[in-house]
PDB file of N, CA and C in Angstrom:
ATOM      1  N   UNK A   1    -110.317  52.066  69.746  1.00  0.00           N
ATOM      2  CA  UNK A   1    -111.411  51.443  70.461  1.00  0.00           C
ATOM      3  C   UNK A   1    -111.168  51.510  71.976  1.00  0.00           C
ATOM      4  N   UNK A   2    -109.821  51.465  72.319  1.00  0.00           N
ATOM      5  CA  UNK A   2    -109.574  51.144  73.533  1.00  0.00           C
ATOM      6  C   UNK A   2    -109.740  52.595  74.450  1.00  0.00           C
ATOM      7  N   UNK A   3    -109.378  53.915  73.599  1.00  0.00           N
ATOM      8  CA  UNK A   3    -109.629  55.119  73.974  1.00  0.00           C
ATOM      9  C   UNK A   3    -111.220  55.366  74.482  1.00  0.00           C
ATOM     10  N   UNK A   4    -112.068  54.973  73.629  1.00  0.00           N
ATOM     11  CA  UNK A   4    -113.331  54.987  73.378  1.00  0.00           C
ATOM     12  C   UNK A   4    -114.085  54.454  74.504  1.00  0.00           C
ATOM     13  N   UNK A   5    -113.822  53.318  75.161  1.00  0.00           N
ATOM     14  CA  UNK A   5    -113.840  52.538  76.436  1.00  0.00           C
ATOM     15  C   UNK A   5    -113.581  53.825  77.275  1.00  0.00           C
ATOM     16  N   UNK A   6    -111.881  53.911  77.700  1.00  0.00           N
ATOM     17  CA  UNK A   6    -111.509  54.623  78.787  1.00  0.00           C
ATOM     18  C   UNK A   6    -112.451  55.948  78.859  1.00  0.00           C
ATOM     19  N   UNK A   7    -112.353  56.527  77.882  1.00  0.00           N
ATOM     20  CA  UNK A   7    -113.581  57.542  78.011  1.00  0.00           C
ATOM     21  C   UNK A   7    -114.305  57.214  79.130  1.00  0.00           C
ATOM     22  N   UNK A   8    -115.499  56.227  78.429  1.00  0.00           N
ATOM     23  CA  UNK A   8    -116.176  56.235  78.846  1.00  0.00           C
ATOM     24  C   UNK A   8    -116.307  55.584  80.670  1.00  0.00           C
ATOM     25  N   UNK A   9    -115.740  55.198  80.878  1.00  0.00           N
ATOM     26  CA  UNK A   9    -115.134  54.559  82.276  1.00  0.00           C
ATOM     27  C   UNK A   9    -114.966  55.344  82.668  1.00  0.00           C
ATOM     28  N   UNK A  10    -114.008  56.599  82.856  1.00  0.00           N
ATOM     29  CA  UNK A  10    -114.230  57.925  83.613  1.00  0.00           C
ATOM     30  C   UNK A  10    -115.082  58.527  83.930  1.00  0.00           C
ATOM     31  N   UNK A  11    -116.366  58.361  83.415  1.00  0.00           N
ATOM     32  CA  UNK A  11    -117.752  59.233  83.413  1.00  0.00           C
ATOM     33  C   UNK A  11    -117.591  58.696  85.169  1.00  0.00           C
ATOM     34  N   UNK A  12    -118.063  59.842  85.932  1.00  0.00           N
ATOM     35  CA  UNK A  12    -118.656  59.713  87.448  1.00  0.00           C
ATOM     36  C   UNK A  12    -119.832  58.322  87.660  1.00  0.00           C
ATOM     37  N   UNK A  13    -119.623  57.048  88.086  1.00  0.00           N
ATOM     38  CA  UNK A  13    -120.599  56.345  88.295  1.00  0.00           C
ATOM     39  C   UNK A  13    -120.812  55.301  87.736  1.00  0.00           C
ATOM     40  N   UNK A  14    -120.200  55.498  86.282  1.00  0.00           N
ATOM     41  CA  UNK A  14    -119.235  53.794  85.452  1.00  0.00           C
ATOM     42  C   UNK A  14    -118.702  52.994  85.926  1.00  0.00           C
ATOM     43  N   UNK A  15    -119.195  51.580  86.081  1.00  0.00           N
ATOM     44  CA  UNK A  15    -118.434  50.686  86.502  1.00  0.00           C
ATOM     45  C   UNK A  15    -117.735  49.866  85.619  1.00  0.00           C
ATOM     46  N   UNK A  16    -117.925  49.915  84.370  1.00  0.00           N
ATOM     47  CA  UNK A  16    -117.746  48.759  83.507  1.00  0.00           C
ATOM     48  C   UNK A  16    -118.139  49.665  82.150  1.00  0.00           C
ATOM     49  N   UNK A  17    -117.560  49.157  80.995  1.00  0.00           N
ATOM     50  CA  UNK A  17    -117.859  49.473  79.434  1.00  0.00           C
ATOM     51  C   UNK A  17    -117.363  48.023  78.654  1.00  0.00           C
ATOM     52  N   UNK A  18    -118.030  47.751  78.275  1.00  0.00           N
ATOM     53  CA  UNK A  18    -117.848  46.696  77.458  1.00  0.00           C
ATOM     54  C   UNK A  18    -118.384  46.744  75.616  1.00  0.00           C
ATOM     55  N   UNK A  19    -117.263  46.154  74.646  1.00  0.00           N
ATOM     56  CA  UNK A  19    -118.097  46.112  73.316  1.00  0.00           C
ATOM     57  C   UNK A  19    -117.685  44.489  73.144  1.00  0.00           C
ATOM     58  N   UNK A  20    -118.976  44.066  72.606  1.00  0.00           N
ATOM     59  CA  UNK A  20    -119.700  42.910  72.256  1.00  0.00           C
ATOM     60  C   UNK A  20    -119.970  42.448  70.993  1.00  0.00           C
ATOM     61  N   UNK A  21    -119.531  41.520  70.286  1.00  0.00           N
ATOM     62  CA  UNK A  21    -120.016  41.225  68.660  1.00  0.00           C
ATOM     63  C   UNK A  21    -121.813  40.309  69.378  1.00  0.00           C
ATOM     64  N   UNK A  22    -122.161  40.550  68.425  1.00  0.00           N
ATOM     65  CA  UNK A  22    -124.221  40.368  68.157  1.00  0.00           C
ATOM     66  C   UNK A  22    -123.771  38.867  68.111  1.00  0.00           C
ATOM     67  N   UNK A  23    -123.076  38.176  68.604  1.00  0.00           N
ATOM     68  CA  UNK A  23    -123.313  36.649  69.098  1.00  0.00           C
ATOM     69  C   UNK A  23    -122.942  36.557  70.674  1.00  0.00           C
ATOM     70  N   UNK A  24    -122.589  37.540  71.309  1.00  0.00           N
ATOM     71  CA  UNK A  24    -122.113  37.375  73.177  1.00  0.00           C
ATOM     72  C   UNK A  24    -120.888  37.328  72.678  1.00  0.00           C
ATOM     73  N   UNK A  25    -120.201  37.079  71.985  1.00  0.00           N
ATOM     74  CA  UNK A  25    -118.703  37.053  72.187  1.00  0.00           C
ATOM     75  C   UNK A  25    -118.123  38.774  72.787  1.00  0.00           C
ATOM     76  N   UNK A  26    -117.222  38.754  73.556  1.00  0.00           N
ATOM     77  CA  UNK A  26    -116.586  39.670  73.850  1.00  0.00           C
ATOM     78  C   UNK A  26    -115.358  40.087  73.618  1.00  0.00           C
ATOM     79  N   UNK A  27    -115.754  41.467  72.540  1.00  0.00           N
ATOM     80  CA  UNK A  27    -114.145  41.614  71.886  1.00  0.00           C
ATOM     81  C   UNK A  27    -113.371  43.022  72.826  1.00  0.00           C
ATOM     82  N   UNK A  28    -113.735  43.354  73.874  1.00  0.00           N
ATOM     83  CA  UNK A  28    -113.110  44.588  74.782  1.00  0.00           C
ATOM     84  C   UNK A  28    -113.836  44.683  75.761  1.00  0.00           C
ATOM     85  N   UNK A  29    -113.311  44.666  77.385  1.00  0.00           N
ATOM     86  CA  UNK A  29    -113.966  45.774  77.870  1.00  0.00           C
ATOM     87  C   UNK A  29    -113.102  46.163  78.895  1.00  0.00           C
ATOM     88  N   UNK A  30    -113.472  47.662  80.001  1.00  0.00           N
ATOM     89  CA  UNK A  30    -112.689  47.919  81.018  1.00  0.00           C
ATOM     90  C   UNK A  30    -113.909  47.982  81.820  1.00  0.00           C
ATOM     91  N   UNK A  31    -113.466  46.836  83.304  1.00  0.00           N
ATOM     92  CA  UNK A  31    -114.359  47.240  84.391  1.00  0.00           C
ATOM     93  C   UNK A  31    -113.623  46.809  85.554  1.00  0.00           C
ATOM     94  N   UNK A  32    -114.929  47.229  86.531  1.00  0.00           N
ATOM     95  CA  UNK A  32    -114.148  46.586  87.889  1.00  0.00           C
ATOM     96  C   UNK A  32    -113.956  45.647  88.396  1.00  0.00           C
ATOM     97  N   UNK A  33    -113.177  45.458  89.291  1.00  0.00           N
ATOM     98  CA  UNK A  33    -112.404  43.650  88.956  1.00  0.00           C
ATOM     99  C   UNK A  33    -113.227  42.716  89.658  1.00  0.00           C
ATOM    100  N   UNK A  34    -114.707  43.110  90.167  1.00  0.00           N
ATOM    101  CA  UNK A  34    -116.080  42.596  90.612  1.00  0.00           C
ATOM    102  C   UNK A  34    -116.869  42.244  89.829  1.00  0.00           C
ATOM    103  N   UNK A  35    -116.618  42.369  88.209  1.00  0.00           N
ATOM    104  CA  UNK A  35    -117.267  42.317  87.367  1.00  0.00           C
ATOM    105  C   UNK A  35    -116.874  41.053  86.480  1.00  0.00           C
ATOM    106  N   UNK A  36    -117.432  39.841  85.942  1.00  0.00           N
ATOM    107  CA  UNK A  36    -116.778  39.245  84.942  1.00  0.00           C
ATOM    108  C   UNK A  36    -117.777  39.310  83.290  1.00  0.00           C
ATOM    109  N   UNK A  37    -117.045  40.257  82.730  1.00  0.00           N
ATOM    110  CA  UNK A  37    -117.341  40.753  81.690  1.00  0.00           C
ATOM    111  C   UNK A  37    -117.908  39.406  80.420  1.00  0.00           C
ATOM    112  N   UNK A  38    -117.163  38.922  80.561  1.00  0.00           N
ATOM    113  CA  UNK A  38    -117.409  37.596  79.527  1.00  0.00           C
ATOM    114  C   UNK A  38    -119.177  36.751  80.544  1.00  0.00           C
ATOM    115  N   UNK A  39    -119.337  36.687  81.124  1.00  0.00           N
ATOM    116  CA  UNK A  39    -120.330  35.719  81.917  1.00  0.00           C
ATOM    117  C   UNK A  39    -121.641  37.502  81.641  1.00  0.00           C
ATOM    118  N   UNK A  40    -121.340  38.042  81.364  1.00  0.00           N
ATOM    119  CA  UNK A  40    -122.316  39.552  81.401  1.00  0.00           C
ATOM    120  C   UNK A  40    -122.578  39.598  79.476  1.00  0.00           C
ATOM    121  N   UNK A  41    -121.471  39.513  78.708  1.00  0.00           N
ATOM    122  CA  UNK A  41    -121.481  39.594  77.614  1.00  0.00           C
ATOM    123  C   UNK A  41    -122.314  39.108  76.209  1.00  0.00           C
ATOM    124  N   UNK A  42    -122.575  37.753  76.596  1.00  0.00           N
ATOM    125  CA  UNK A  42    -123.671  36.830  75.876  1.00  0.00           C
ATOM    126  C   UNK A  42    -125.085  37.397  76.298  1.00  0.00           C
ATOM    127  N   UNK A  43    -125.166  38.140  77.866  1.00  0.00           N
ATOM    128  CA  UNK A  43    -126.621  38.370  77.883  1.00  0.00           C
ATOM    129  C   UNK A  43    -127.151  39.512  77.732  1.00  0.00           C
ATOM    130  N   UNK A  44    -126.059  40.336  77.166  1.00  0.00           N
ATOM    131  CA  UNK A  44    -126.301  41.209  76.786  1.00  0.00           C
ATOM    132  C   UNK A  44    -126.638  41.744  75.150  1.00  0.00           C
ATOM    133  N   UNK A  45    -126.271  40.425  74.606  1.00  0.00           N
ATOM    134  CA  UNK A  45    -126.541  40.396  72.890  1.00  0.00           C
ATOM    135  C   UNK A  45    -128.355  39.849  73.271  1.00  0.00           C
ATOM    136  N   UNK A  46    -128.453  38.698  74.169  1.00  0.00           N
ATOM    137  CA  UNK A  46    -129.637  38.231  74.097  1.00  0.00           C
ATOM    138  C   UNK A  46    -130.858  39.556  74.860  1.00  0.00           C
ATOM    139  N   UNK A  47    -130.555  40.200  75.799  1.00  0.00           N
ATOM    140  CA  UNK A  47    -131.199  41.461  76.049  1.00  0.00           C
ATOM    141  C   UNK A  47    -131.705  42.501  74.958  1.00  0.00           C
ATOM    142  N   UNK A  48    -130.649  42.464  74.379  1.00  0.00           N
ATOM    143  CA  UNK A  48    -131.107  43.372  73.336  1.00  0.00           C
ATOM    144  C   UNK A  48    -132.105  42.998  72.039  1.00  0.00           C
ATOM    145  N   UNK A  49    -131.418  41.660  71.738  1.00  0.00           N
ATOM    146  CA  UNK A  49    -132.450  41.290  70.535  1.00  0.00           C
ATOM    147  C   UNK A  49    -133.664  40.808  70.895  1.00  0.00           C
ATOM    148  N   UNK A  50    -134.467  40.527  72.405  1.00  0.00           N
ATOM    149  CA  UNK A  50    -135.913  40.398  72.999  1.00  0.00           C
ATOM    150  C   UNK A  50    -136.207  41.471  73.588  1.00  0.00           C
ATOM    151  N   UNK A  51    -135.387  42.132  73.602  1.00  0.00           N
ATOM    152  CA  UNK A  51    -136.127  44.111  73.874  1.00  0.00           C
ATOM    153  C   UNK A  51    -136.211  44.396  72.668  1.00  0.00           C
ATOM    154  N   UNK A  52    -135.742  44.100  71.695  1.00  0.00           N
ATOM    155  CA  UNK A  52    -135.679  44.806  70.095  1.00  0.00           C
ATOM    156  C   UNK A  52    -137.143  44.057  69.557  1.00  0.00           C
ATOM    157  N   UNK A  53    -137.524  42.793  69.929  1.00  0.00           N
ATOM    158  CA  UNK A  53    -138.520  41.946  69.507  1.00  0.00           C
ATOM    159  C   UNK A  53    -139.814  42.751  70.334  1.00  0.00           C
ATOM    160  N   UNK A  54    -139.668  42.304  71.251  1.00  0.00           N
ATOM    161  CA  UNK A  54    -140.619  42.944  71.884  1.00  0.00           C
ATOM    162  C   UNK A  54    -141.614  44.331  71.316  1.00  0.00           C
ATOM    163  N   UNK A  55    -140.511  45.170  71.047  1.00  0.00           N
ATOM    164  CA  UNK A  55    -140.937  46.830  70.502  1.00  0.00           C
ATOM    165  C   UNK A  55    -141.483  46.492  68.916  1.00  0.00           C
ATOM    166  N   UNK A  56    -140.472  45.316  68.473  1.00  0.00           N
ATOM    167  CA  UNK A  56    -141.199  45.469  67.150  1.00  0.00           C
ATOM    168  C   UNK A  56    -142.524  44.965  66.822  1.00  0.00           C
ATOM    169  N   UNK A  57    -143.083  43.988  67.999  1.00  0.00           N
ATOM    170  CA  UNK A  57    -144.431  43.914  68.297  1.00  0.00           C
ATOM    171  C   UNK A  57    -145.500  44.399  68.366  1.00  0.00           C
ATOM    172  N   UNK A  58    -144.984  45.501  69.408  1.00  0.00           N
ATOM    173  CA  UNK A  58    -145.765  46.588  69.684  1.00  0.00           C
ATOM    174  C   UNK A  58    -146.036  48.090  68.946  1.00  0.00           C
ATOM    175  N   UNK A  59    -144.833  47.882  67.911  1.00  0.00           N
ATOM    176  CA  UNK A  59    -145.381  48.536  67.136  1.00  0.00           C
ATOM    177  C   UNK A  59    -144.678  49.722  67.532  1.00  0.00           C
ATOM    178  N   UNK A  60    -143.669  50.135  68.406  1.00  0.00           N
ATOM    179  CA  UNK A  60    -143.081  51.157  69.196  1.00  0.00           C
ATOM    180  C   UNK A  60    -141.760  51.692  68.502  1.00  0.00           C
ATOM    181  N   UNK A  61    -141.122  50.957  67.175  1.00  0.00           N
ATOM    182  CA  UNK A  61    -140.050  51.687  66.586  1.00  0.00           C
ATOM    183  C   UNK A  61    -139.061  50.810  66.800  1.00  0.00           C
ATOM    184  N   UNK A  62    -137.740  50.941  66.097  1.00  0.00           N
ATOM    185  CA  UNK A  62    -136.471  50.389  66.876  1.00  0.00           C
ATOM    186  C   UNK A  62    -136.111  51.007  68.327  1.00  0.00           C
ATOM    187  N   UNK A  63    -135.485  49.772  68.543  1.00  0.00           N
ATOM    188  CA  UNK A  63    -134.602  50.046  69.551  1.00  0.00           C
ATOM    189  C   UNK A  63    -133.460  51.095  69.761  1.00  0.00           C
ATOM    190  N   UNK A  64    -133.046  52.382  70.432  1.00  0.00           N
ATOM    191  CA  UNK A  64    -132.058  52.990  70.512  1.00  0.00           C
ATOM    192  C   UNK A  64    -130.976  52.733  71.278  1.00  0.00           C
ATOM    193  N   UNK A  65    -131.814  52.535  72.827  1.00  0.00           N
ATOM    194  CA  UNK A  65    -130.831  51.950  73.832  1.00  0.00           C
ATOM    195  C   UNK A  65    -131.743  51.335  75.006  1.00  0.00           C
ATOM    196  N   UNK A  66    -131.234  50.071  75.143  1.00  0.00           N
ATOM    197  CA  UNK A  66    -132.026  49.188  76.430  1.00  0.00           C
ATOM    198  C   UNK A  66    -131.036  49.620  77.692  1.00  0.00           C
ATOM    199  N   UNK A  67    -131.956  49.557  78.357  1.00  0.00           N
ATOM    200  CA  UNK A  67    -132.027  50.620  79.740  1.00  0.00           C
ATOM    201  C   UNK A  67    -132.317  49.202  80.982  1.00  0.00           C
ATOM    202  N   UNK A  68    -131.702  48.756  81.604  1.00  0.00           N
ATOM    203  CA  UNK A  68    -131.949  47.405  82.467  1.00  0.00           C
ATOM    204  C   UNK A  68    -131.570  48.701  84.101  1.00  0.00           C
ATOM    205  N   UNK A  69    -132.574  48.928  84.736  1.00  0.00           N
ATOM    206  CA  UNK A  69    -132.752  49.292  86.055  1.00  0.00           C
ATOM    207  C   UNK A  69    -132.564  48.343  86.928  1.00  0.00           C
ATOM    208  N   UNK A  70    -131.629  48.301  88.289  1.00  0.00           N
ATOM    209  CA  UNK A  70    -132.062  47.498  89.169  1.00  0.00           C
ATOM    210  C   UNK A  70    -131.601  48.351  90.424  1.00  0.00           C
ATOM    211  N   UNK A  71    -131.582  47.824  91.460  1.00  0.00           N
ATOM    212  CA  UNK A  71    -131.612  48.050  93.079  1.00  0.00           C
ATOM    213  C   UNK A  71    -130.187  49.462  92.937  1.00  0.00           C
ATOM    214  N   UNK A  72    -129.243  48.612  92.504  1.00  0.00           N
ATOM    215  CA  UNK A  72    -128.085  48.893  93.185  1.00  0.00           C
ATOM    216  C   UNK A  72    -127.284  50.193  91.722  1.00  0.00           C
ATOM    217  N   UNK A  73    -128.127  49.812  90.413  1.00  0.00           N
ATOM    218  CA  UNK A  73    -127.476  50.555  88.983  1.00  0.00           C
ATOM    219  C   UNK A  73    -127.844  50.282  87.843  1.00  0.00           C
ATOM    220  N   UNK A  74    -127.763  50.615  86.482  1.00  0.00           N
ATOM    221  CA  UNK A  74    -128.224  50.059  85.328  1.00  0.00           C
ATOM    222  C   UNK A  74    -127.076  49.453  84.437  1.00  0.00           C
ATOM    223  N   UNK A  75    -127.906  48.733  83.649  1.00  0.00           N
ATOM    224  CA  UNK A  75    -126.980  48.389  82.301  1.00  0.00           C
ATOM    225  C   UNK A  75    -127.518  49.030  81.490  1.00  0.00           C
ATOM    226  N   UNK A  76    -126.944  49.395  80.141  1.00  0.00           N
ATOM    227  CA  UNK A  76    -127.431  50.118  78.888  1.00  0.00           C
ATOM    228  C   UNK A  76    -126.531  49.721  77.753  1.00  0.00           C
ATOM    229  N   UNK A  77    -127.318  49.266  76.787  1.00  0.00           N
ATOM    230  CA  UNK A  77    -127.047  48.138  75.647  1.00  0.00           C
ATOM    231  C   UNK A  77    -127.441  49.422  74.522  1.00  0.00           C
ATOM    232  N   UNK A  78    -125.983  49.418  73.288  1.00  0.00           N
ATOM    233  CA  UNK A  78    -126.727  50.182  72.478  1.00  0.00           C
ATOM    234  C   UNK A  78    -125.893  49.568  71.291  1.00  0.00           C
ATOM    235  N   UNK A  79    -126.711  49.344  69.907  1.00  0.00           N
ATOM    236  CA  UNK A  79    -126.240  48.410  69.111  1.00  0.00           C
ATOM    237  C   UNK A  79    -125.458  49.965  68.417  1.00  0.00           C
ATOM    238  N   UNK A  80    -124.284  49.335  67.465  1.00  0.00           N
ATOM    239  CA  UNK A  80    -123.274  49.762  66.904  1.00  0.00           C
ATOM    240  C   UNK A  80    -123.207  49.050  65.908  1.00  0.00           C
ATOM    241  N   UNK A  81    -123.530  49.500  64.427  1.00  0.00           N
ATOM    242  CA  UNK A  81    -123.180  48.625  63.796  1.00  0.00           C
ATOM    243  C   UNK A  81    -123.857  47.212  64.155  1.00  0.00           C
ATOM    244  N   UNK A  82    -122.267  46.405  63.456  1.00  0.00           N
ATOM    245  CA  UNK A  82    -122.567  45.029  64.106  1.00  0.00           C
ATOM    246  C   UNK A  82    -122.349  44.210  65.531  1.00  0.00           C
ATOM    247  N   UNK A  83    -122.233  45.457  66.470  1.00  0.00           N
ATOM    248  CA  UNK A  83    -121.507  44.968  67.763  1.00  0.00           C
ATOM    249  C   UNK A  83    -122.183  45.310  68.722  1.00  0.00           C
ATOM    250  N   UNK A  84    -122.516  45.656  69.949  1.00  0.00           N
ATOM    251  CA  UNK A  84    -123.231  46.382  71.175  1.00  0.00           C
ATOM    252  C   UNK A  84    -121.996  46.845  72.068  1.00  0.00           C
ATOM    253  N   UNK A  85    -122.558  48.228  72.521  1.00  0.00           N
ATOM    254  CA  UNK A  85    -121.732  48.974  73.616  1.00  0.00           C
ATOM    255  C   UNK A  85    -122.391  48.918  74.490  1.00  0.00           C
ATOM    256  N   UNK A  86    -121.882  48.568  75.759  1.00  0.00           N
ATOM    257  CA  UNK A  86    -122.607  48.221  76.825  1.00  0.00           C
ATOM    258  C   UNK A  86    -121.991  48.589  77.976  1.00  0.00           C
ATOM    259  N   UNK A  87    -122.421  49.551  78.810  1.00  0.00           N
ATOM    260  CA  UNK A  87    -122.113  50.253  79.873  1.00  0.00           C
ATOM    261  C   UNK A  87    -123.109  49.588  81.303  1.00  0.00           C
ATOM    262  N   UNK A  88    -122.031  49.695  82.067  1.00  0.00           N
ATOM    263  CA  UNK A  88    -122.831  48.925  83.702  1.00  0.00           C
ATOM    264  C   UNK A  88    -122.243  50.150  85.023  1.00  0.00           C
ATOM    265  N   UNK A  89    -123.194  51.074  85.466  1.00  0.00           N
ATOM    266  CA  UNK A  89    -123.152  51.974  86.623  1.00  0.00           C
ATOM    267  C   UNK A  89    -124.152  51.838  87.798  1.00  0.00           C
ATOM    268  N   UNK A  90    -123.315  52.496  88.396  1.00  0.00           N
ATOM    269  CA  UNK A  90    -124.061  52.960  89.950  1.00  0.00           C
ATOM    270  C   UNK A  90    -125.650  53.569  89.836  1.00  0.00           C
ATOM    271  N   UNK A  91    -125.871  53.381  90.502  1.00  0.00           N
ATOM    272  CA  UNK A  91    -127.659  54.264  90.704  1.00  0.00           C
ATOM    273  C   UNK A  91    -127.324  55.475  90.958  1.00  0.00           C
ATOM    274  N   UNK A  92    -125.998  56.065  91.124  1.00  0.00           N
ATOM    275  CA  UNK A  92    -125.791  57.722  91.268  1.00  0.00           C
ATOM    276  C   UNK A  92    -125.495  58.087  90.244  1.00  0.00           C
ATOM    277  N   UNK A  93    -126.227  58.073  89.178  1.00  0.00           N
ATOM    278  CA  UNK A  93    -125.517  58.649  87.776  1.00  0.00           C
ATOM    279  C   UNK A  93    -126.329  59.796  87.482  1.00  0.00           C
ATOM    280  N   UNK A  94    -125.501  60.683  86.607  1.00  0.00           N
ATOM    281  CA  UNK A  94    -126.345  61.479  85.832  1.00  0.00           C
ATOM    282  C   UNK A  94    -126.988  61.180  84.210  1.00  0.00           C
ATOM    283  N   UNK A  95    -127.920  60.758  83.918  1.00  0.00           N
ATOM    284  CA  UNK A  95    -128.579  59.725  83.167  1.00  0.00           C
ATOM    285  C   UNK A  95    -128.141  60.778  82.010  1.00  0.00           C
ATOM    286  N   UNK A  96    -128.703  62.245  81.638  1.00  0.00           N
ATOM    287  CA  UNK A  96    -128.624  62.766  80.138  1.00  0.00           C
ATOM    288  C   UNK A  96    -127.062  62.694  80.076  1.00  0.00           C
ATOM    289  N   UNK A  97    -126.371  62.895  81.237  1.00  0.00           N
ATOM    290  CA  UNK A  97    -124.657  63.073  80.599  1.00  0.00           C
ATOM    291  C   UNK A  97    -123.940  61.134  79.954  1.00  0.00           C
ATOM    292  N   UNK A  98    -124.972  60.172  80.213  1.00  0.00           N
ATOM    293  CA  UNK A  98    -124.605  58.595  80.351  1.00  0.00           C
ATOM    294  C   UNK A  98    -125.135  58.768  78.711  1.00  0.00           C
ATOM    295  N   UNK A  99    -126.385  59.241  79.169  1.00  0.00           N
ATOM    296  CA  UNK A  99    -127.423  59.201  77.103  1.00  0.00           C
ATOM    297  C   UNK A  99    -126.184  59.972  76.402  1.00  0.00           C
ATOM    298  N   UNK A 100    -126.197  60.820  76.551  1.00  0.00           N
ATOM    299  CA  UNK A 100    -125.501  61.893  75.516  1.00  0.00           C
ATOM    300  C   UNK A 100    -123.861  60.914  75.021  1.00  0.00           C
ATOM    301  N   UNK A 101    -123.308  60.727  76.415  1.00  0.00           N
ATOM    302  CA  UNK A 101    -121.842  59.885  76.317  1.00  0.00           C
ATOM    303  C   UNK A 101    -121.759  58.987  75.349  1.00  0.00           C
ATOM    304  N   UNK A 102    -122.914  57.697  75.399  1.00  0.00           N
ATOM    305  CA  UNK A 102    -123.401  56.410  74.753  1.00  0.00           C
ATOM    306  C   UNK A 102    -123.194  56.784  73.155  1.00  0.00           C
ATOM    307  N   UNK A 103    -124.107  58.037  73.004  1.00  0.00           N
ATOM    308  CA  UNK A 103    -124.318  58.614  71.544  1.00  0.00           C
ATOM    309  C   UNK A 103    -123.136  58.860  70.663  1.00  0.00           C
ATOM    310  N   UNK A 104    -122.103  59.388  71.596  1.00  0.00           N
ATOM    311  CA  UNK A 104    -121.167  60.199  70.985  1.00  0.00           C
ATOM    312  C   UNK A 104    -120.307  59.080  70.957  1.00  0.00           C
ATOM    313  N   UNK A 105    -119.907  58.000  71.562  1.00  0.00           N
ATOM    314  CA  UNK A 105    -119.330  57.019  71.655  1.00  0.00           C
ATOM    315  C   UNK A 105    -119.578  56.246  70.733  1.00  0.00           C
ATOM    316  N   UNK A 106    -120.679  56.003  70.226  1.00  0.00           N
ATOM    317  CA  UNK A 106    -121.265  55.153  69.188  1.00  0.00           C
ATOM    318  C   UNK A 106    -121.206  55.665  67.810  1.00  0.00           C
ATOM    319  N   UNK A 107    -121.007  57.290  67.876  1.00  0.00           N
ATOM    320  CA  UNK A 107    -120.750  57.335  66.473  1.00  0.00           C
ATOM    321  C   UNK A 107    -118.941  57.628  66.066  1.00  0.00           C
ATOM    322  N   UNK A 108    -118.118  57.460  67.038  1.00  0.00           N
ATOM    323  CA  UNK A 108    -116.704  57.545  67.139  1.00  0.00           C
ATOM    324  C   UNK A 108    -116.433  55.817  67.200  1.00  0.00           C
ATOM    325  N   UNK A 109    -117.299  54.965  67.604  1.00  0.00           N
ATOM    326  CA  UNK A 109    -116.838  53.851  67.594  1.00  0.00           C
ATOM    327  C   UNK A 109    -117.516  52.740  65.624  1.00  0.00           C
ATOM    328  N   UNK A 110    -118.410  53.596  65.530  1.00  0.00           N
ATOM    329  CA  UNK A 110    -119.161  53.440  64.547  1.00  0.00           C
ATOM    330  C   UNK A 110    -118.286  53.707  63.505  1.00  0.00           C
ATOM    331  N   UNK A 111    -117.135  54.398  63.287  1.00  0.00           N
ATOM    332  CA  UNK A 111    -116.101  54.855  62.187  1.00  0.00           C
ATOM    333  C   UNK A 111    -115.130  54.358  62.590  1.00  0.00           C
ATOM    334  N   UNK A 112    -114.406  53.071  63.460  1.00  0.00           N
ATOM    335  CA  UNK A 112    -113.695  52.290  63.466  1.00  0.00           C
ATOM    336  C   UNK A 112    -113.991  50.876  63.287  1.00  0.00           C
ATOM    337  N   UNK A 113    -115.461  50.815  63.198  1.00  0.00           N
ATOM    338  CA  UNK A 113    -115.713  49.415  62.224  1.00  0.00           C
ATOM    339  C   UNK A 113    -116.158  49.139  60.979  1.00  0.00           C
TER     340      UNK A 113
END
């Protein structure tokens, strides 16, 4: 798991990787020491399951991956199983190499739970 993280933390523009059990508890993450992962962690279970509500409203499908844009970078929430992987970067990213990363991460992290 812990490989799986570092990975992904190397990507150009990663600030943070975090995995999350579907109550906010936080069982891993690696970020920067600007970041407090646990105070980010709970709202990121609740992000996902009112973006997941939301779509199922509308009639739009499941959820794959919530995408939170702001000023300065995004978050991106992607359920696993029973847990969420959750990545926090810069606004200089390259978005298909972040999608593609998330994917491949999720199904390598998906066969250790």
């Amino acid at each position: 798991m812990e490989e799986i993280l570092r990975k992904l933390k190397s990507i150009q523009g990663v600030i943070g990787v975090m995995i999350v059990e579907s109550d906010g508890l936080l069982i891993n993450s690696i970020v920067e020491s600007n970041i407090d992962p646990e105070a980010i962690s709970g709202l990121c279970a609740s992000v996902f399951r009112n973006s997941r509500s939301i779509l199922n409203t509308t009639n739009l499908g499941d959820l794959e991956i919530a995408m939170l844009e702001a000023d300065n970078g995004t978050l991106f929430i992607k359920r696993v199983e029973e847990v969420f992987l959750a990545l926090l970067t810069r606004k200089e990213i390259n978005l298909g190499l972040i999608r593609l990363s998330i994917k491949n991460a999720s199904k390598e992290l998906s066969i250790l739970l």
